[in-house]
C-alpha atoms as a PDB file:
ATOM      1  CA  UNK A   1      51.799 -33.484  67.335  1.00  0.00           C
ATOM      2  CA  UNK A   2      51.150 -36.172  64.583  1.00  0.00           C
ATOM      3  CA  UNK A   3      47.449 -35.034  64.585  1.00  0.00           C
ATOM      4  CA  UNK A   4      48.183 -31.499  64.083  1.00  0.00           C
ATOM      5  CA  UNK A   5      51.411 -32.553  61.310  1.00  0.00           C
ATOM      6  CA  UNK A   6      47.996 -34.279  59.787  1.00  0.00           C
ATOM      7  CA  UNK A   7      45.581 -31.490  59.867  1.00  0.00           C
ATOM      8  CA  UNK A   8      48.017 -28.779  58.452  1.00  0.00           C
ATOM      9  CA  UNK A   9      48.994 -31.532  55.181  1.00  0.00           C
ATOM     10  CA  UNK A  10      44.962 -31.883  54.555  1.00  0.00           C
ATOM     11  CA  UNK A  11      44.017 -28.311  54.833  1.00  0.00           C
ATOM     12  CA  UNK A  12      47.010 -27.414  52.480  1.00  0.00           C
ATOM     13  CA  UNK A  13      45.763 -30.023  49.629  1.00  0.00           C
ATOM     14  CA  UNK A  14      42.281 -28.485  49.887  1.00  0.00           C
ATOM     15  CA  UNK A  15      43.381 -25.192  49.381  1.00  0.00           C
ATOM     16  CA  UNK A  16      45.816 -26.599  46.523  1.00  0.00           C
ATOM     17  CA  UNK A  17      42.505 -27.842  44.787  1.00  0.00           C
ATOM     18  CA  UNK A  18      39.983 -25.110  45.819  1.00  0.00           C
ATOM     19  CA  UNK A  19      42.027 -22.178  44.132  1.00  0.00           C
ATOM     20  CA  UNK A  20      42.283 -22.889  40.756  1.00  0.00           C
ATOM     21  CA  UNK A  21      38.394 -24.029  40.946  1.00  0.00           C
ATOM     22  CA  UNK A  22      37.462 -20.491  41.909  1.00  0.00           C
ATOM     23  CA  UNK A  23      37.660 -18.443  38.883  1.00  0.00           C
ATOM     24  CA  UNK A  24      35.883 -21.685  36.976  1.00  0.00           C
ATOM     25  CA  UNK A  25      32.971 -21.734  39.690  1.00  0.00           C
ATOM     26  CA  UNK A  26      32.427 -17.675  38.767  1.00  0.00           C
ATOM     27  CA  UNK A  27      32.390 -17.603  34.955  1.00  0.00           C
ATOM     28  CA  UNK A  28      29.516 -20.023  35.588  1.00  0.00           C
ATOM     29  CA  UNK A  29      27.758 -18.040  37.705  1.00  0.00           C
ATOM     30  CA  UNK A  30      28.267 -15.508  35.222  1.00  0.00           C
ATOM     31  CA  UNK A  31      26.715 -17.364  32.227  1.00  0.00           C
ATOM     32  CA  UNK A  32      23.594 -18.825  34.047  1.00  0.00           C
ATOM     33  CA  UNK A  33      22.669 -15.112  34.863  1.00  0.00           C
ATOM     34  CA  UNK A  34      23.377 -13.773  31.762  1.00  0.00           C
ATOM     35  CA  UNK A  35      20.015 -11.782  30.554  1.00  0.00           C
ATOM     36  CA  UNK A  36      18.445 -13.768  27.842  1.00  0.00           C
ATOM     37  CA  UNK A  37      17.042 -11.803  24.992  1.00  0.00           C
ATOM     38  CA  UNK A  38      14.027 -12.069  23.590  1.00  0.00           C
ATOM     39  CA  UNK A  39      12.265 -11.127  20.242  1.00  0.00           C
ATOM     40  CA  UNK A  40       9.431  -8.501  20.891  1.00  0.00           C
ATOM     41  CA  UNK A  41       5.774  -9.152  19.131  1.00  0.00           C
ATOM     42  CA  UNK A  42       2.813  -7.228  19.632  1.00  0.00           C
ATOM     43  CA  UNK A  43      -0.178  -5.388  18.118  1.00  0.00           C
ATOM     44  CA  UNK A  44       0.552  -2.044  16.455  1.00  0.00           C
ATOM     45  CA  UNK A  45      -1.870   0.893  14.950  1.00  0.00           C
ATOM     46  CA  UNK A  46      -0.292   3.087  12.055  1.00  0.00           C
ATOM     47  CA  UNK A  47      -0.721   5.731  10.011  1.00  0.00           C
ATOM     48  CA  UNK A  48       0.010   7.404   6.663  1.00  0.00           C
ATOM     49  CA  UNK A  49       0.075   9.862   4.528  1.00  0.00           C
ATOM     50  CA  UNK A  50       1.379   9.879   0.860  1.00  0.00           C
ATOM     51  CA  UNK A  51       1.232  11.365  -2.784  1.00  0.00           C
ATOM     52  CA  UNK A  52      -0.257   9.458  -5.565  1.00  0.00           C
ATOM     53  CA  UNK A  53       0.942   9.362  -9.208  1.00  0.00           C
ATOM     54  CA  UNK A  54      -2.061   7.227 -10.618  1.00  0.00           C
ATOM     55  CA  UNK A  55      -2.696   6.086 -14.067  1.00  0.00           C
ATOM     56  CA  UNK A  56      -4.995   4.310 -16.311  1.00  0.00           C
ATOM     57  CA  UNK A  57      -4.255   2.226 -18.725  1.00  0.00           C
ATOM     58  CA  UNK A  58      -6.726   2.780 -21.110  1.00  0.00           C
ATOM     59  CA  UNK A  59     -10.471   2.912 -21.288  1.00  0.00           C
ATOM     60  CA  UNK A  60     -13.226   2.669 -24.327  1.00  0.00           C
ATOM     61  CA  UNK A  61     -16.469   2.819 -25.534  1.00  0.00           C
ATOM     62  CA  UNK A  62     -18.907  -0.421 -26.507  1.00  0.00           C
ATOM     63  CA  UNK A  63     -21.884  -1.799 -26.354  1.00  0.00           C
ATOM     64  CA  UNK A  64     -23.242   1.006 -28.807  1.00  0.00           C
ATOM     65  CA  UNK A  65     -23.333   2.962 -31.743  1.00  0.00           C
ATOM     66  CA  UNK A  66     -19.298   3.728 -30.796  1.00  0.00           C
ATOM     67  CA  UNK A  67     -16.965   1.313 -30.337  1.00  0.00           C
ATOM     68  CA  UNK A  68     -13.740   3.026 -29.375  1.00  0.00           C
ATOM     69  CA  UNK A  69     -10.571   2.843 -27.752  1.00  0.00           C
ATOM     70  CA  UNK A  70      -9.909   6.195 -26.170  1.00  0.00           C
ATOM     71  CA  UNK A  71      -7.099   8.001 -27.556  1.00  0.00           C
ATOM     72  CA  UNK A  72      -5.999   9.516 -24.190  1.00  0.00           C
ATOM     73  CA  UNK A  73      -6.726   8.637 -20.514  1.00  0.00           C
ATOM     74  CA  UNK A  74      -5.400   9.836 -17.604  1.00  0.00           C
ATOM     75  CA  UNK A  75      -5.895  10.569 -14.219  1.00  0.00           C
ATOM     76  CA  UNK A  76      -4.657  13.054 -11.889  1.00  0.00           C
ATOM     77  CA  UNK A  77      -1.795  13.072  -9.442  1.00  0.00           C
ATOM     78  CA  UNK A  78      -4.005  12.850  -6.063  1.00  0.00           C
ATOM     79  CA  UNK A  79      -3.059  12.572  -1.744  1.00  0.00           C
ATOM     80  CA  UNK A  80      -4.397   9.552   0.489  1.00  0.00           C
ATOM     81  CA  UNK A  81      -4.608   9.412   4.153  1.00  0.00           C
ATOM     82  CA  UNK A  82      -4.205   5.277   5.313  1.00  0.00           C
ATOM     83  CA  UNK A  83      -4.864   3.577   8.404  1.00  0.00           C
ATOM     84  CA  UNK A  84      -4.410   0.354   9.678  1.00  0.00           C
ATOM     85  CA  UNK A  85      -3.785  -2.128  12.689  1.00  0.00           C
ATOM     86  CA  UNK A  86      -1.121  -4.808  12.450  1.00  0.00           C
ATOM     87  CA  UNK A  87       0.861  -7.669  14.870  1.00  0.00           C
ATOM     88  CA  UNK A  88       4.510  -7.860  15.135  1.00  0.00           C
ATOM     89  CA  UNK A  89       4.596 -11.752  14.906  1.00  0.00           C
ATOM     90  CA  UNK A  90       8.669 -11.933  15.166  1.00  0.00           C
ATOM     91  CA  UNK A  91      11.692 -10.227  14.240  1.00  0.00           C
ATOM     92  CA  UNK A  92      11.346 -10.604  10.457  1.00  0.00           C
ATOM     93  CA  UNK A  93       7.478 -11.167  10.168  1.00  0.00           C
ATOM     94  CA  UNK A  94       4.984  -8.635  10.650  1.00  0.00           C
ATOM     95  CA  UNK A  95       0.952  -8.800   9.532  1.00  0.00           C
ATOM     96  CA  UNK A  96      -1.736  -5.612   8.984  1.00  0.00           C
ATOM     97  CA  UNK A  97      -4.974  -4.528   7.638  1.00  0.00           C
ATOM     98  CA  UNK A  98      -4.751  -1.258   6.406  1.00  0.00           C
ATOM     99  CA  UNK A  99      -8.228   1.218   4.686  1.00  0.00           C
ATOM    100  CA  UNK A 100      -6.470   3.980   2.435  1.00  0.00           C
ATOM    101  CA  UNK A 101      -8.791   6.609   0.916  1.00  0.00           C
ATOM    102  CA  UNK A 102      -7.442   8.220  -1.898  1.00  0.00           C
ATOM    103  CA  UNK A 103      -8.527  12.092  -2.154  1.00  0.00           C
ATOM    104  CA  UNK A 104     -11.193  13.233  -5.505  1.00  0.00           C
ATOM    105  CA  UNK A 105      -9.026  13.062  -8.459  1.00  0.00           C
ATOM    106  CA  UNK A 106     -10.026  13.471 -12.376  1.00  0.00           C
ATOM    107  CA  UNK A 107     -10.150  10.944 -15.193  1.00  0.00           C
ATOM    108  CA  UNK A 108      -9.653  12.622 -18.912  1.00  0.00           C
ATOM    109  CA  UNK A 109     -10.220  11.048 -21.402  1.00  0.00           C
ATOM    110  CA  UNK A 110     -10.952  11.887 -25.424  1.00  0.00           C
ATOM    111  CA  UNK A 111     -12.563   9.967 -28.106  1.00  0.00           C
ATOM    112  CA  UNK A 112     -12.824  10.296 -32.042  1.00  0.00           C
ATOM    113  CA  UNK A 113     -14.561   8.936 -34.978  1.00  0.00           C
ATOM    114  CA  UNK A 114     -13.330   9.788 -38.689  1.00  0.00           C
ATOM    115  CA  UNK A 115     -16.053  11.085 -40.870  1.00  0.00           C
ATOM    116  CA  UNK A 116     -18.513   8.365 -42.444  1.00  0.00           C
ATOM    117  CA  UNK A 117     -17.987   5.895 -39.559  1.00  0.00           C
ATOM    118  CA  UNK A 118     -20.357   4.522 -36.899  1.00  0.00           C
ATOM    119  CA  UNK A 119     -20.514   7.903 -35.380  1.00  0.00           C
ATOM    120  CA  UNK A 120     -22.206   9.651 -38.154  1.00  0.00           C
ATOM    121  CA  UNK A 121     -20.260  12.693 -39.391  1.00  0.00           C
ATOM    122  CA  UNK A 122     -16.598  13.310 -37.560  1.00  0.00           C
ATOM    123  CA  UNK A 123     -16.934  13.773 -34.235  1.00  0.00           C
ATOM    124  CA  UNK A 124     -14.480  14.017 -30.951  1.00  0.00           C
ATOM    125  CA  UNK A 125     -15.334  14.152 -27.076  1.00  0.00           C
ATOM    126  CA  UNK A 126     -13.329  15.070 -24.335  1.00  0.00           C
ATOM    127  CA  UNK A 127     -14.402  13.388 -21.380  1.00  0.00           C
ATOM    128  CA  UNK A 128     -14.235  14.028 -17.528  1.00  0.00           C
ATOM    129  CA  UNK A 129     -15.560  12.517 -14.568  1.00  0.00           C
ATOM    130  CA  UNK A 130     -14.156  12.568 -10.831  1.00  0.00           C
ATOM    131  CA  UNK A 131     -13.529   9.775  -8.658  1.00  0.00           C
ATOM    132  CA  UNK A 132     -12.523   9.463  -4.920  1.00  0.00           C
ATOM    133  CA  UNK A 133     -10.499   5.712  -4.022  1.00  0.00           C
ATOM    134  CA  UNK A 134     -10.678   3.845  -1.219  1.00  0.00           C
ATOM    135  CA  UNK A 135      -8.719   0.280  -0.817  1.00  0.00           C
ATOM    136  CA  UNK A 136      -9.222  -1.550   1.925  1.00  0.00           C
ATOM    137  CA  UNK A 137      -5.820  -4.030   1.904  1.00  0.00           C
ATOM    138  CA  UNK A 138      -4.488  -7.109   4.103  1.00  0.00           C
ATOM    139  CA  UNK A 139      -0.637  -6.751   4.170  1.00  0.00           C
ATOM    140  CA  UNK A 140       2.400  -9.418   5.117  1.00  0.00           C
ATOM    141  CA  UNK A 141       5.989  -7.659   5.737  1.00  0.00           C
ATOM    142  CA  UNK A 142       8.917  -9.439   5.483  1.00  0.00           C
ATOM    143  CA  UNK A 143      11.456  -7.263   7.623  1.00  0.00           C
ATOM    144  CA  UNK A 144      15.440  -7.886   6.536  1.00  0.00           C
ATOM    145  CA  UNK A 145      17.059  -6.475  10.107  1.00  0.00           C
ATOM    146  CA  UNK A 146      17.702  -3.921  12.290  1.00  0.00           C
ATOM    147  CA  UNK A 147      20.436  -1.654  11.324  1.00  0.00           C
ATOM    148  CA  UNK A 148      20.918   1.356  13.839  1.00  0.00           C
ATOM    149  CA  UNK A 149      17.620   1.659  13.879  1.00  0.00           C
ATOM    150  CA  UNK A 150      16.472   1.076  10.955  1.00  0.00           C
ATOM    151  CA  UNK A 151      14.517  -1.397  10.127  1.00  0.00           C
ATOM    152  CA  UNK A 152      14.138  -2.279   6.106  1.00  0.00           C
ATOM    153  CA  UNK A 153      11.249  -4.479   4.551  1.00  0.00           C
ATOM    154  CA  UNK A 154       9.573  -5.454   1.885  1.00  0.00           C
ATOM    155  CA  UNK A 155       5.739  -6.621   1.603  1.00  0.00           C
ATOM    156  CA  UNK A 156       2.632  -7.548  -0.359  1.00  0.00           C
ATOM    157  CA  UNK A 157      -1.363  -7.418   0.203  1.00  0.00           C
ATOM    158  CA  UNK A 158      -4.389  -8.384  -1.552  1.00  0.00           C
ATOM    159  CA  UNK A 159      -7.904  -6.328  -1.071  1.00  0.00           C
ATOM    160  CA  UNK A 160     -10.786  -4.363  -2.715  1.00  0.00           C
ATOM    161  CA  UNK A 161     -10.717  -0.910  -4.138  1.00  0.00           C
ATOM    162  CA  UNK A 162     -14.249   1.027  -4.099  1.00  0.00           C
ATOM    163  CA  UNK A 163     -14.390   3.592  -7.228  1.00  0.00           C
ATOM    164  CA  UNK A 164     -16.874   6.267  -5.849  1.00  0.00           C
ATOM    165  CA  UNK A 165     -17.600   8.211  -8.887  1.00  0.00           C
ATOM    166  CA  UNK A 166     -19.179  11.604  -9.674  1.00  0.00           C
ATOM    167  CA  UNK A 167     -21.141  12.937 -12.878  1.00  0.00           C
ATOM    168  CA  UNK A 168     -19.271  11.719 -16.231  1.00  0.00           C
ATOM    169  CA  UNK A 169     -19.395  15.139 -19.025  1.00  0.00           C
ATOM    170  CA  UNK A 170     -18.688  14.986 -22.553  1.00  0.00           C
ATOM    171  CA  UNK A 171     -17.483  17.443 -24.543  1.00  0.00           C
ATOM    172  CA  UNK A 172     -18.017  16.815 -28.243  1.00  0.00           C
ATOM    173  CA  UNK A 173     -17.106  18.922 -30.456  1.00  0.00           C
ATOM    174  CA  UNK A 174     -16.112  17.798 -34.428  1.00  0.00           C
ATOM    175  CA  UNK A 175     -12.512  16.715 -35.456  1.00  0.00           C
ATOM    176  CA  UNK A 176     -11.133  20.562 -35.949  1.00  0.00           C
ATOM    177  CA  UNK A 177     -11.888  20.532 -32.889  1.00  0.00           C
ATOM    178  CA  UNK A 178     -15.242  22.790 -32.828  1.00  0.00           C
ATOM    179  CA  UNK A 179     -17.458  22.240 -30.539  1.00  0.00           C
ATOM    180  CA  UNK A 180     -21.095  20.661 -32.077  1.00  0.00           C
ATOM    181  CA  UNK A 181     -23.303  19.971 -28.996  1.00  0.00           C
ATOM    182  CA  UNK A 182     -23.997  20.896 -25.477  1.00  0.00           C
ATOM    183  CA  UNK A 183     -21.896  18.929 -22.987  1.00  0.00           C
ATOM    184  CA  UNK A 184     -24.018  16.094 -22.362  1.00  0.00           C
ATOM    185  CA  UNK A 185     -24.064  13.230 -18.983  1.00  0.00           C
ATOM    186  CA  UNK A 186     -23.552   9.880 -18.834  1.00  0.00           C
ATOM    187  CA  UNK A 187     -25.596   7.784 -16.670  1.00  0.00           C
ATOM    188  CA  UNK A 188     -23.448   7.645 -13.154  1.00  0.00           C
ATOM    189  CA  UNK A 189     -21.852   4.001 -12.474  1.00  0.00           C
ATOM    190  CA  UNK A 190     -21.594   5.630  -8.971  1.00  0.00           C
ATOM    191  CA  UNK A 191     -20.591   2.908  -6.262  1.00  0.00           C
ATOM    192  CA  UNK A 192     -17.931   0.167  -7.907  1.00  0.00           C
ATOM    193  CA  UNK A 193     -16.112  -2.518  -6.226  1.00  0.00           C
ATOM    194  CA  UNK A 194     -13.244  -4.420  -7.687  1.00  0.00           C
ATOM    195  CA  UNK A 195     -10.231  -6.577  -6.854  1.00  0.00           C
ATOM    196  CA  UNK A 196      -7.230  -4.690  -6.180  1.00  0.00           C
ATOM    197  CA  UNK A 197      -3.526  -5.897  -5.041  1.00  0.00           C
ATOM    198  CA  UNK A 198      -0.218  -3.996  -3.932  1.00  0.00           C
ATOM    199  CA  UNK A 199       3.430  -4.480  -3.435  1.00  0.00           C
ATOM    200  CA  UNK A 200       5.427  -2.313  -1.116  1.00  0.00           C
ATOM    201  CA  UNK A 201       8.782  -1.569  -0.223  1.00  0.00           C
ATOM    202  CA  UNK A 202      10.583   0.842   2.929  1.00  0.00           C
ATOM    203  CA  UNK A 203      12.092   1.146   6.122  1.00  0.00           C
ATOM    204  CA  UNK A 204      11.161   1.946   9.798  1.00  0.00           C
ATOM    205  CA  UNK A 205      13.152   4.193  11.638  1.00  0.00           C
ATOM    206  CA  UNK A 206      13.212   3.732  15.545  1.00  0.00           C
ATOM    207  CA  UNK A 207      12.004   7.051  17.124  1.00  0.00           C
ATOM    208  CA  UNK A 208      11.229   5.600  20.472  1.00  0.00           C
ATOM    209  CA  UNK A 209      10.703   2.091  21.825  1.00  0.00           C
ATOM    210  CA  UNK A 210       7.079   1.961  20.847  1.00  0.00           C
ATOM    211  CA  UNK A 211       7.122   4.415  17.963  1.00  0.00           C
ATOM    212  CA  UNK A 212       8.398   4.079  14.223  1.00  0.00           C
ATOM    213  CA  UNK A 213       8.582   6.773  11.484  1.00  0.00           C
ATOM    214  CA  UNK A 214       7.703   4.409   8.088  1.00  0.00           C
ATOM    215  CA  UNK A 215       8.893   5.687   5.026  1.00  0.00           C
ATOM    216  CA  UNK A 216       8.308   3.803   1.644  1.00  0.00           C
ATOM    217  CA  UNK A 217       6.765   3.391  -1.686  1.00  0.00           C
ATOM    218  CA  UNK A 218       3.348   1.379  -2.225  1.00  0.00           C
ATOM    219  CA  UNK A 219       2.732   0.224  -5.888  1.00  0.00           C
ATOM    220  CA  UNK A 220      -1.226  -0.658  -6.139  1.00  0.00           C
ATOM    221  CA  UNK A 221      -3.092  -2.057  -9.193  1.00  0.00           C
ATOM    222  CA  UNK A 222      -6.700  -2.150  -9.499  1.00  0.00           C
ATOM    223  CA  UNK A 223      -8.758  -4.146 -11.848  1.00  0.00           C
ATOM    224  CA  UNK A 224     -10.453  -3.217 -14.838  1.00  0.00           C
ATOM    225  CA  UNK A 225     -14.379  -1.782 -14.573  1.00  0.00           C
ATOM    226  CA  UNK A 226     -17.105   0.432 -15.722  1.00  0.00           C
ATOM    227  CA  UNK A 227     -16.649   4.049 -15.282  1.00  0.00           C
ATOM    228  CA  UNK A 228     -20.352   5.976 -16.629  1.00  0.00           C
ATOM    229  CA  UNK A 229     -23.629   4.473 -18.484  1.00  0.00           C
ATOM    230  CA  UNK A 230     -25.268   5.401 -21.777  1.00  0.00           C
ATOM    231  CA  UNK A 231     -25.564   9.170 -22.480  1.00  0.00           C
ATOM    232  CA  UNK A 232     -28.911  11.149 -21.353  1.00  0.00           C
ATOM    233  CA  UNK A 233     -29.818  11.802 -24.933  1.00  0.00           C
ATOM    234  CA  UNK A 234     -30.799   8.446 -25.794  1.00  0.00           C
ATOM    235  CA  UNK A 235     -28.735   8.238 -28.924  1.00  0.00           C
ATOM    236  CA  UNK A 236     -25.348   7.178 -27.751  1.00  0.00           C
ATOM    237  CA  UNK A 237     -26.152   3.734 -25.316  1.00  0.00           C
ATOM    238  CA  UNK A 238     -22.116   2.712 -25.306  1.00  0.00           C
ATOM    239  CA  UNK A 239     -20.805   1.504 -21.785  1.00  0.00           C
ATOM    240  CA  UNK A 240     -17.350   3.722 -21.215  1.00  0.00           C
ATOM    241  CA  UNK A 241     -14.842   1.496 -19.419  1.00  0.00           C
ATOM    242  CA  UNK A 242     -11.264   1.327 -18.201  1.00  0.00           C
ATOM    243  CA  UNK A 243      -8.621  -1.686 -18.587  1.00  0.00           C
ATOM    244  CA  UNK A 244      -7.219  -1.116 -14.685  1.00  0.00           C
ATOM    245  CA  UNK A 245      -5.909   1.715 -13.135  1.00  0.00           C
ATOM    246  CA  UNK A 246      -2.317   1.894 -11.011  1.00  0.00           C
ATOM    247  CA  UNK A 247      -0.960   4.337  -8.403  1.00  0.00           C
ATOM    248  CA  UNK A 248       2.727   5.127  -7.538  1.00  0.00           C
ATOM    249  CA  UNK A 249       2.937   6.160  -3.723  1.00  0.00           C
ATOM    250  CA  UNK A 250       5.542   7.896  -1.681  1.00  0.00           C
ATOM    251  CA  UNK A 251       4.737   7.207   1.646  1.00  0.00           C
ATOM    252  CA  UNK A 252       5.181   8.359   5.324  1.00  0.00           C
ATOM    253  CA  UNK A 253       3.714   7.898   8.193  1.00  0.00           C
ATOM    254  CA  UNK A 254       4.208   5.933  11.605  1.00  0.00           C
ATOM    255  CA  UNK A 255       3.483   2.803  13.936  1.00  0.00           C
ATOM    256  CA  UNK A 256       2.526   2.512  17.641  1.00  0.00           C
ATOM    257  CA  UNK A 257       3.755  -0.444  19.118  1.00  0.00           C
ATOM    258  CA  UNK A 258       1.714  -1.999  22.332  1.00  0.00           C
ATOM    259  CA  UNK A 259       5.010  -4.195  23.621  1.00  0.00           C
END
């Protein structure tokens, strides 16, 4: 009798104790098996298209007879076609290496000389010469979020530009503007390399898991270089050369993500 009064008394504390443990014992479970999530990194290819407003900042003759700063240069709105292969390193870093050929586009560009100076009588030339781009850039992103699926960053990159040029005309004609001489060529620079940098700015909107539609705008300077060689008539032997050239480019294209 005593040993069962004994039994029932333990068995009653236990469950006194065991009850309000329960819930406690569960929660914990719950947070140990709580899915841990984890920042995804990986390699990524991309590509883009986008719309070039380029411009020169100036150009000029030396190293001859004319010594001149032009008195207009530009160069023609033109398309590129860019791609590239990056890493995702974390959620706000990202790394690439991008090749972006920029389509044939035209400098134009005009000099003159008043009468009685170093050109002889009063002379103008309107100048031309095409030119096909292509950069080949190493890139750093800084990426500020994800924000229903869209992803804004910022970025910068430092590369070469190659300035594939074509046959350099002038035009000369005298300063009413009448035309005194056959166009004549300019000795073809033809192959150039020079240091060019960029800064860029977008977003990338999540289309899938593994895909991104990038949308932005690239800003790209390249440094200052020869453009064409003395003239084929012998007379002229000035070097024509511009101070840098910059494009403005709206950009859009997407990235394929290996996670």
């Amino acid at each position: 009798m005593l040993n069962r009064s004994i039994r029932r008394t333990i068995l009653a504390a236990l469950a006194t104790v065991a009850v309000p443990l329960a819930p406690t014992a569960f929660a914990a479970d719950m947070i140990v098996e709580a899915p841990l999530v984890e920042s995804q990194n990986g390699w990524y290819l991309r590509g883009d298209l986008a719309y070039n407003f380029a411009e020169a900042e100036n150009a000029n003759a030396f190293g001859g007879p004319v010594q001149l700063d032009a008195l207009e240069f530009e160069l023609d709105e033109a398309f590129s076609l860019g791609v590239g292969i990056g890493y995702q390193v974390n959620d706000n870093l990202r790394i690439d290496a991008t090749v972006t050929h920029m389509f044939e586009t035209e400098f134009d560009a005009s000099f003159s000389c008043a009468a009685g100076g170093v050109c002889g009588s009063g002379v103008a030339t309107a100048d031309r010469v095409d030119v096909d781009i292509t950069t080949v850039m190493a890139n750093a992103y800084t990426e500020i979020g994800n924000y229903g699926g869209v992803t804004p960053y910022v970025g910068a990159g430092i590369g070469a530009a190659h300035m594939n040029y074509g046959t350099y005309i002038s035009d000369t004609s005298d300063i009413a503007g009448t035309p005194t001489a056959v166009a004549t060529q300019r000795a073809a620079i033809g192959d150039d390399w020079r240091f060019a940098w960029a800064v860029h700015a977008g977003a990338g909107i999540d289309l899938t898991e593994n895909l991104k539609l990038d949308v932005g705008y690239t800003f790209t300077r390249i440094e200052d270089g020869e453009v064409a060689g003395p003239d084929g008539s012998g007379v002229d032997l000035s070097i024509v050369q511009d101070d840098g050239l910059y494009a403005h480019a709206i950009r859009a294209g997407l990235r394929w993500y290996f996670y």
